[in-house]
PDB file of N, CA and C in Angstrom:
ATOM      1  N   UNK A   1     144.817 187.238  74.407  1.00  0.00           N
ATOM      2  CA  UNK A   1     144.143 187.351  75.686  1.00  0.00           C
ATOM      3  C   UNK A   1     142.859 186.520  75.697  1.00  0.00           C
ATOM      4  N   UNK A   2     142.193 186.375  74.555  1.00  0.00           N
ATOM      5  CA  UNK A   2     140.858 185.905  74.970  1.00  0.00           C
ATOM      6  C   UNK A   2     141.244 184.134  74.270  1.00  0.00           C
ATOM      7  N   UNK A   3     142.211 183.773  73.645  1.00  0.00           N
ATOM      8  CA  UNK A   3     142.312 182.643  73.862  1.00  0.00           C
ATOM      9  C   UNK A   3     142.862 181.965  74.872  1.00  0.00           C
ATOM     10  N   UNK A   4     143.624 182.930  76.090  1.00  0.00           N
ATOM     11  CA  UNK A   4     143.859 182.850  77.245  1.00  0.00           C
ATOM     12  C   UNK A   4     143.040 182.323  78.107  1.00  0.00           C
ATOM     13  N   UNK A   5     142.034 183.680  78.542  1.00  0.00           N
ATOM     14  CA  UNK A   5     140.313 183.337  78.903  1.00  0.00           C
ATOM     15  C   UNK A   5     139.869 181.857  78.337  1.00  0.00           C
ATOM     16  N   UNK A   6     139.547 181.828  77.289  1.00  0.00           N
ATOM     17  CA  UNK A   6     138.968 180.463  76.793  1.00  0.00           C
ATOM     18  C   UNK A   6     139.702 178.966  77.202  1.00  0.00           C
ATOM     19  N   UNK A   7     141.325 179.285  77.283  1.00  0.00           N
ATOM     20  CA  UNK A   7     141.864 178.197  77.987  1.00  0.00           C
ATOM     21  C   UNK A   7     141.745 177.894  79.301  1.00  0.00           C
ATOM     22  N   UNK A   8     141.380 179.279  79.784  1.00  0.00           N
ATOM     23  CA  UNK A   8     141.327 179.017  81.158  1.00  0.00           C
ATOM     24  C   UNK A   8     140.331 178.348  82.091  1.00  0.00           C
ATOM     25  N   UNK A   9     139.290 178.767  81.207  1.00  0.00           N
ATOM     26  CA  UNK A   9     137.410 178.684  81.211  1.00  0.00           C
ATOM     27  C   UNK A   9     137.596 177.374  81.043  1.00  0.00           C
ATOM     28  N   UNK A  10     138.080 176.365  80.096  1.00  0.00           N
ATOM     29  CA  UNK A  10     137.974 175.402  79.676  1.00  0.00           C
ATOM     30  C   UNK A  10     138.483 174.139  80.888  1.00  0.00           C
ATOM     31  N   UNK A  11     139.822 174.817  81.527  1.00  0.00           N
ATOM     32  CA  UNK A  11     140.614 174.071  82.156  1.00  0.00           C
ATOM     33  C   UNK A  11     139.563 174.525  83.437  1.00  0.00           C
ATOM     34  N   UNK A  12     139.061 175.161  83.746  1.00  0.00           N
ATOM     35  CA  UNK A  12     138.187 175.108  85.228  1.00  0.00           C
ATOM     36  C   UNK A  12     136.938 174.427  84.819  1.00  0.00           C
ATOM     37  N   UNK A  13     136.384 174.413  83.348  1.00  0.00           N
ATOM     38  CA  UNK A  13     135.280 173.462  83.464  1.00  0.00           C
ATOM     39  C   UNK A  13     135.621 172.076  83.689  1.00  0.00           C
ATOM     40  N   UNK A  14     136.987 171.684  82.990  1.00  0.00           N
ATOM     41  CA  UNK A  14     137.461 170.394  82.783  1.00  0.00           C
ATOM     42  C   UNK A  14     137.377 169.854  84.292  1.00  0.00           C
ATOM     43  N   UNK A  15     138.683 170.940  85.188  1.00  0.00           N
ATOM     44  CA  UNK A  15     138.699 170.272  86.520  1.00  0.00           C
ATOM     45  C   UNK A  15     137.561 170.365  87.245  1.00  0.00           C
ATOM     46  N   UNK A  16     136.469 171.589  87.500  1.00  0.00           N
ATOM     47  CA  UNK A  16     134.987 170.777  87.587  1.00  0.00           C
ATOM     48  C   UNK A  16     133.917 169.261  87.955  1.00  0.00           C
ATOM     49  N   UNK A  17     134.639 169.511  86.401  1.00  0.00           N
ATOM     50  CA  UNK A  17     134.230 168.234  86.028  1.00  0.00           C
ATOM     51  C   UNK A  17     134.890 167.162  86.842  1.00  0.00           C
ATOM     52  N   UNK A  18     135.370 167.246  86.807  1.00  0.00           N
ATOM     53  CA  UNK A  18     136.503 166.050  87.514  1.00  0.00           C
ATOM     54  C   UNK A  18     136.184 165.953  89.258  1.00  0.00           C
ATOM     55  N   UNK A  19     136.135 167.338  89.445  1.00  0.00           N
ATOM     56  CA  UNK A  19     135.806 167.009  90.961  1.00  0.00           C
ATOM     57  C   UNK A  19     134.534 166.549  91.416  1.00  0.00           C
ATOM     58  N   UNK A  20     133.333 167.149  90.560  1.00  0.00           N
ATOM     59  CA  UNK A  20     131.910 166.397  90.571  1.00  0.00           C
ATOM     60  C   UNK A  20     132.004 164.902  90.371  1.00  0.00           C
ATOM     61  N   UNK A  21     132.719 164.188  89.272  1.00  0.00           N
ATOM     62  CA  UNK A  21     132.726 163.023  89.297  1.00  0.00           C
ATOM     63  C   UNK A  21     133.078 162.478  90.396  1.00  0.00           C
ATOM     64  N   UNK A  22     134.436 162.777  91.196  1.00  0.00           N
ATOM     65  CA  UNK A  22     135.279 162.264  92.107  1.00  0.00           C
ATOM     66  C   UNK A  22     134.076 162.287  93.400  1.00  0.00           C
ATOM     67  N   UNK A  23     133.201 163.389  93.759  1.00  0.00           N
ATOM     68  CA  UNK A  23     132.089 163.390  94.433  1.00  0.00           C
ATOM     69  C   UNK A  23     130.869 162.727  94.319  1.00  0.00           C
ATOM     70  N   UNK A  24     130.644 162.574  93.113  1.00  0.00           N
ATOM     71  CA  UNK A  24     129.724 161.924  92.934  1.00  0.00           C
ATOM     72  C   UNK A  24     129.946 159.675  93.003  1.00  0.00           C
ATOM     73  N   UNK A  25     131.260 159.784  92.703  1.00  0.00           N
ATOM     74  CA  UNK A  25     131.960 158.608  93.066  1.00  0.00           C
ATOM     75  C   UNK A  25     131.772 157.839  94.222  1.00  0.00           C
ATOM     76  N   UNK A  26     132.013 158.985  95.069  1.00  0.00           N
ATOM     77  CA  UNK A  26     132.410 159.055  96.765  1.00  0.00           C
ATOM     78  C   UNK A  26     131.126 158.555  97.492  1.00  0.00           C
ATOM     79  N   UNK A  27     129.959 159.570  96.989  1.00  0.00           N
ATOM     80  CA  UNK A  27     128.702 159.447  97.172  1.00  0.00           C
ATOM     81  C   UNK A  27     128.120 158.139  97.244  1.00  0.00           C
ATOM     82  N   UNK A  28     128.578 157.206  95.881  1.00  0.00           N
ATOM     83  CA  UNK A  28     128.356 156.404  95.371  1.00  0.00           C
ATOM     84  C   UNK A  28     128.671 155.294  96.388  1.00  0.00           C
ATOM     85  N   UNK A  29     129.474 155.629  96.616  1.00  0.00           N
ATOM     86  CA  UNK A  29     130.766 154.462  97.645  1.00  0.00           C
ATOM     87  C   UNK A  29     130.266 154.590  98.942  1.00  0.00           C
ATOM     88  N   UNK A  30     129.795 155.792  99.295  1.00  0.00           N
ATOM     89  CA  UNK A  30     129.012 155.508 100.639  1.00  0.00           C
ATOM     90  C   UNK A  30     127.979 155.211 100.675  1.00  0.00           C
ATOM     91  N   UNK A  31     126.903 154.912  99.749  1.00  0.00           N
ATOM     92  CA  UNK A  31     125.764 154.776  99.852  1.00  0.00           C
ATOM     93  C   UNK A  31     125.373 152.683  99.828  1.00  0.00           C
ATOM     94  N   UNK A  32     126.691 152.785  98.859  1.00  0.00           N
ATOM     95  CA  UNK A  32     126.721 151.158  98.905  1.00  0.00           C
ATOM     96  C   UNK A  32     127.177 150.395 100.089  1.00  0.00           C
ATOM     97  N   UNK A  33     127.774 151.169 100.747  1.00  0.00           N
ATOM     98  CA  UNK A  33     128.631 150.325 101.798  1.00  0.00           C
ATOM     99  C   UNK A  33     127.234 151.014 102.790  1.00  0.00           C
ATOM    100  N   UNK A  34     126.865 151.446 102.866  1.00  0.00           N
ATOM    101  CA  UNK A  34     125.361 151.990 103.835  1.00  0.00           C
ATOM    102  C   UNK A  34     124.126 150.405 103.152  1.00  0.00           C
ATOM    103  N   UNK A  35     124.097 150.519 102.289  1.00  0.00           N
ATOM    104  CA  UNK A  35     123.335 148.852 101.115  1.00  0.00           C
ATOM    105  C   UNK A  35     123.653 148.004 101.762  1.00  0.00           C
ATOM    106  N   UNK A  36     125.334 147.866 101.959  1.00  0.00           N
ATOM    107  CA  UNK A  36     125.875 146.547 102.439  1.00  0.00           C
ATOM    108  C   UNK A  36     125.443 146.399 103.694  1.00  0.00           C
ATOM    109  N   UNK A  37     125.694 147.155 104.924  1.00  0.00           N
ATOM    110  CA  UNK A  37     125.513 146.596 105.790  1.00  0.00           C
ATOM    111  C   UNK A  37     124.259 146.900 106.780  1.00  0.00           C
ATOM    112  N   UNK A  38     122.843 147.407 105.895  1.00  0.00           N
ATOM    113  CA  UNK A  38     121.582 147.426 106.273  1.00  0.00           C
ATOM    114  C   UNK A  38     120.908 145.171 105.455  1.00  0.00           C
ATOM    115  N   UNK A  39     121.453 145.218 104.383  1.00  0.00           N
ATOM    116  CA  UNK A  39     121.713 143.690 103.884  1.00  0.00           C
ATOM    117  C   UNK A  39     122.152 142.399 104.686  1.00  0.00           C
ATOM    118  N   UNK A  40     123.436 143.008 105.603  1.00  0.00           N
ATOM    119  CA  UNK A  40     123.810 141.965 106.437  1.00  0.00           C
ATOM    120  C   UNK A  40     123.281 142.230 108.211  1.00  0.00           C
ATOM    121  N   UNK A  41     122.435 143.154 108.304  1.00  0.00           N
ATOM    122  CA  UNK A  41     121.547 143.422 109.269  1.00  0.00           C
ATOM    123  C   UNK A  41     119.976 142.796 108.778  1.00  0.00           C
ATOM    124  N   UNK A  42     119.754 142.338 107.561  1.00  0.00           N
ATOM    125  CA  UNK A  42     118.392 141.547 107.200  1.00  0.00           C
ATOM    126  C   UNK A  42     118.450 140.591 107.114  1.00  0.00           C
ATOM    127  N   UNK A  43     119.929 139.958 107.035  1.00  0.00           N
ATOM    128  CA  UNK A  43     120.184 138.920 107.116  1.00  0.00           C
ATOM    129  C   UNK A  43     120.473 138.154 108.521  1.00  0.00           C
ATOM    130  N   UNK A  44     121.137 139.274 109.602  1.00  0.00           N
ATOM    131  CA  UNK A  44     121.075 138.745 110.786  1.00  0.00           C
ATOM    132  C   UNK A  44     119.980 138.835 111.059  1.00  0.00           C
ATOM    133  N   UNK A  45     118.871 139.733 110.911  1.00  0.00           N
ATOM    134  CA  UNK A  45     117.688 139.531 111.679  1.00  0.00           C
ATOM    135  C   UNK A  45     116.682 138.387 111.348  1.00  0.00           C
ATOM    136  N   UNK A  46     116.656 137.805 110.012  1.00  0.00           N
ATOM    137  CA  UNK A  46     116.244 136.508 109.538  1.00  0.00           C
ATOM    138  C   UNK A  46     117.096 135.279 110.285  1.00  0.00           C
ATOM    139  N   UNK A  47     117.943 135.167 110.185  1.00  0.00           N
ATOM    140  CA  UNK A  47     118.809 134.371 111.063  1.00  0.00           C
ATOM    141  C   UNK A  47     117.847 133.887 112.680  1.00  0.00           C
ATOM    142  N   UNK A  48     118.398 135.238 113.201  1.00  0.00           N
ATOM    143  CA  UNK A  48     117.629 135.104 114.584  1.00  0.00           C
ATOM    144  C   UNK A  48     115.801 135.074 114.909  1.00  0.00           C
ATOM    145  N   UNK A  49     115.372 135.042 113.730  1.00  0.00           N
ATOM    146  CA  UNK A  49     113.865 134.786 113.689  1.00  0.00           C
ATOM    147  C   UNK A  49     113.503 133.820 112.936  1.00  0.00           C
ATOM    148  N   UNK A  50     114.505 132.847 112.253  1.00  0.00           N
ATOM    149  CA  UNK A  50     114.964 131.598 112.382  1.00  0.00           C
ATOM    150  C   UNK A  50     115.136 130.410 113.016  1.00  0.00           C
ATOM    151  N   UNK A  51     116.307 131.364 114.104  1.00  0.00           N
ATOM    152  CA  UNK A  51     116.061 130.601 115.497  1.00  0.00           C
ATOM    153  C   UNK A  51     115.462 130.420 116.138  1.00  0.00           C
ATOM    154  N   UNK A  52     114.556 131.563 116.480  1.00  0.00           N
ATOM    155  CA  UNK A  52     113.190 131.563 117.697  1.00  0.00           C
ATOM    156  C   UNK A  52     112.113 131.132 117.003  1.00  0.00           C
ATOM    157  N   UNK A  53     111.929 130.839 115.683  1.00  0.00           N
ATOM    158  CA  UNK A  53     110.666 129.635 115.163  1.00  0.00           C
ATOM    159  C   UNK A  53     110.976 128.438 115.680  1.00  0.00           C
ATOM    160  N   UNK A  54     112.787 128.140 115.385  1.00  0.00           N
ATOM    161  CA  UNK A  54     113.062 126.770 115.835  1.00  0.00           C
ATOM    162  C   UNK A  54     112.905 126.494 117.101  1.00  0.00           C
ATOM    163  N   UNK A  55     113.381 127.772 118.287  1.00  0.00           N
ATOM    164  CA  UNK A  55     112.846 127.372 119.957  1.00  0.00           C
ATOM    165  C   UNK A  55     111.304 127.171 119.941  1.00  0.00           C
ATOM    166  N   UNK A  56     110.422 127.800 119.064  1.00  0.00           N
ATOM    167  CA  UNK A  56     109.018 127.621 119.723  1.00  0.00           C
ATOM    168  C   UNK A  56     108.687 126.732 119.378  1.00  0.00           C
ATOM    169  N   UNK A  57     108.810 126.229 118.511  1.00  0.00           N
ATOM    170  CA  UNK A  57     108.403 124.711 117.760  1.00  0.00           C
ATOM    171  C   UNK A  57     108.831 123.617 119.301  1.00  0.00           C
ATOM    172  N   UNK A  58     110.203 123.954 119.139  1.00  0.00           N
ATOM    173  CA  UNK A  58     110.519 122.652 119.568  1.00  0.00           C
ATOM    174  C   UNK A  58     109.972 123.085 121.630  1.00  0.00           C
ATOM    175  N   UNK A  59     109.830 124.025 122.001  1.00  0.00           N
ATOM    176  CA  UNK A  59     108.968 124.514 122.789  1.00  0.00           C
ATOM    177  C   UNK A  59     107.331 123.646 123.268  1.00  0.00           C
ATOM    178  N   UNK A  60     107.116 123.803 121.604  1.00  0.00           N
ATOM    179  CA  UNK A  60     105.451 123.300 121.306  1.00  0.00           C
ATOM    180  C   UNK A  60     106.068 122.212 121.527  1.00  0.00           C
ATOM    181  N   UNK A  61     106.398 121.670 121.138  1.00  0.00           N
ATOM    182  CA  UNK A  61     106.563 120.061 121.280  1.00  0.00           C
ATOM    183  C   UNK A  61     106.582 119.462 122.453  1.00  0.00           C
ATOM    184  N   UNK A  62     107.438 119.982 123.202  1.00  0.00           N
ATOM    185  CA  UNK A  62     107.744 119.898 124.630  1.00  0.00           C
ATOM    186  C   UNK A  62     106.550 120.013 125.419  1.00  0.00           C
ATOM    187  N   UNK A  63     106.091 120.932 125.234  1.00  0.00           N
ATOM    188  CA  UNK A  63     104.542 121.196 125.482  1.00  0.00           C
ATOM    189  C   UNK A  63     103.605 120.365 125.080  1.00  0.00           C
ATOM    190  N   UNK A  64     103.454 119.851 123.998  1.00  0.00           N
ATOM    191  CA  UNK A  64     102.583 118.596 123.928  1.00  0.00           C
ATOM    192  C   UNK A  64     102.963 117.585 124.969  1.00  0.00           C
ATOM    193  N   UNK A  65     103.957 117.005 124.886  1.00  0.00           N
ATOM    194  CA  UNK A  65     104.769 115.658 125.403  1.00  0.00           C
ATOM    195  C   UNK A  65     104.114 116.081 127.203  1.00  0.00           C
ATOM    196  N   UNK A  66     104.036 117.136 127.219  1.00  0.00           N
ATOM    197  CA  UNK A  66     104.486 116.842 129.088  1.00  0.00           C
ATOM    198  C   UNK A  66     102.825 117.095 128.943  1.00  0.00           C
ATOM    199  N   UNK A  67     101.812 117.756 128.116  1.00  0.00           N
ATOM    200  CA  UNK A  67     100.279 117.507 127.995  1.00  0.00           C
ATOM    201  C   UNK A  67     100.205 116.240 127.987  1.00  0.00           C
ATOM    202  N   UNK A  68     100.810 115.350 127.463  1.00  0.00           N
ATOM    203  CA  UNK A  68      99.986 113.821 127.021  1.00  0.00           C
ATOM    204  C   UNK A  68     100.347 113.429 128.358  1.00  0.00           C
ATOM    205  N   UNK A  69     101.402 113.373 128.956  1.00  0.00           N
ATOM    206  CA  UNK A  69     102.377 112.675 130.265  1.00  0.00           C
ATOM    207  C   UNK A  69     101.437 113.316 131.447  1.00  0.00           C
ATOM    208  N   UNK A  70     100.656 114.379 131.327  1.00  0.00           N
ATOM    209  CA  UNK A  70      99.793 114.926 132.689  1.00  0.00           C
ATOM    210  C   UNK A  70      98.596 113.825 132.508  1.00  0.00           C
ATOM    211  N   UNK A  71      97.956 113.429 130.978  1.00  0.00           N
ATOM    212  CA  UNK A  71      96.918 112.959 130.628  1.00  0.00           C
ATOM    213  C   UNK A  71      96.916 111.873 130.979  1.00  0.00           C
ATOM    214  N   UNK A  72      97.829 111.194 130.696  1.00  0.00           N
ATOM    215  CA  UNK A  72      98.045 109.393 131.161  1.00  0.00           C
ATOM    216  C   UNK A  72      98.220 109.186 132.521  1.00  0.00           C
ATOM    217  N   UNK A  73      98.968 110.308 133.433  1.00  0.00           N
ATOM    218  CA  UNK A  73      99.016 110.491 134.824  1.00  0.00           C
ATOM    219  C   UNK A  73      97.574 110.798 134.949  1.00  0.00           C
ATOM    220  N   UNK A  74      96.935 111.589 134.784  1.00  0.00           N
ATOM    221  CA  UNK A  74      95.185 111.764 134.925  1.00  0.00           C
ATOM    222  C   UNK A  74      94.343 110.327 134.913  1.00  0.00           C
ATOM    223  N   UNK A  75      94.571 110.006 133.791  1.00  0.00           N
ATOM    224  CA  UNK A  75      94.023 108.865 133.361  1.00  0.00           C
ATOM    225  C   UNK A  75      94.520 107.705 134.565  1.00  0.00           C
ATOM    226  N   UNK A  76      95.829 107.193 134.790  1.00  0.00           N
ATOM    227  CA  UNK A  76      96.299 105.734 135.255  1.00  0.00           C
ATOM    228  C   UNK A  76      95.625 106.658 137.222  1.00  0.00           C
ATOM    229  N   UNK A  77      95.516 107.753 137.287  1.00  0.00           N
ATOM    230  CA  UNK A  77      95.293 108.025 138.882  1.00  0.00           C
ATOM    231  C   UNK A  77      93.221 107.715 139.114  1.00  0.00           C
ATOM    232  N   UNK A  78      92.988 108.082 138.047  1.00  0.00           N
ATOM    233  CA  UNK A  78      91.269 108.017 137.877  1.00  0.00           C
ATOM    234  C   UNK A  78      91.084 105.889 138.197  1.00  0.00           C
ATOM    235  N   UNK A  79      92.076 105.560 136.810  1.00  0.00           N
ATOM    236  CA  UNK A  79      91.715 104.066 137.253  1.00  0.00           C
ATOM    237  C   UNK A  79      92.100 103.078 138.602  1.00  0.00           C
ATOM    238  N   UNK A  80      93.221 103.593 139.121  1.00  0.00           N
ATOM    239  CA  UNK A  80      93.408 103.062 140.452  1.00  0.00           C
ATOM    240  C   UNK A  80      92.629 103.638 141.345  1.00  0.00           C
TER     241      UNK A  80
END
């Protein structure tokens, strides 16, 4: 009887065991795939703040060009 008990004890710690791992696995597996795609959300958001350096720049630029083009219009209307 009590090596009964002891087999039995043994086989519920064993499977236990087994199911904590299998949970703790699981855990594991969701937390990475939660990693993954907060990663490819830092990556889209670099992307698109990427882009809008590249619109303002080229924005600024635009903005200079039509400053100089008011200036020379200023300028050629002063000399006539």
């Amino acid at each position: 009887m009590a090596l009964g008990r002891d087999n039995l004890r043994t086989g519920m710690m064993k499977g236990f065991k087994i199911m904590m791992d299998h949970a703790h696995t699981d855990k594991k597996r969701n937390l990475e795939g939660i990693l993954a795609r907060n990663i490819d959300m830092i990556a889209a958001t670099k992307d698109k703040i990427k882009e809008l350096e590249n619109d303002n720049e080229c924005l600024a630029n635009e903005n200079e060009e039509l400053r100089q083009f008011s200036l020379d219009g200023y300028q050629l209307g002063k000399n006539v």
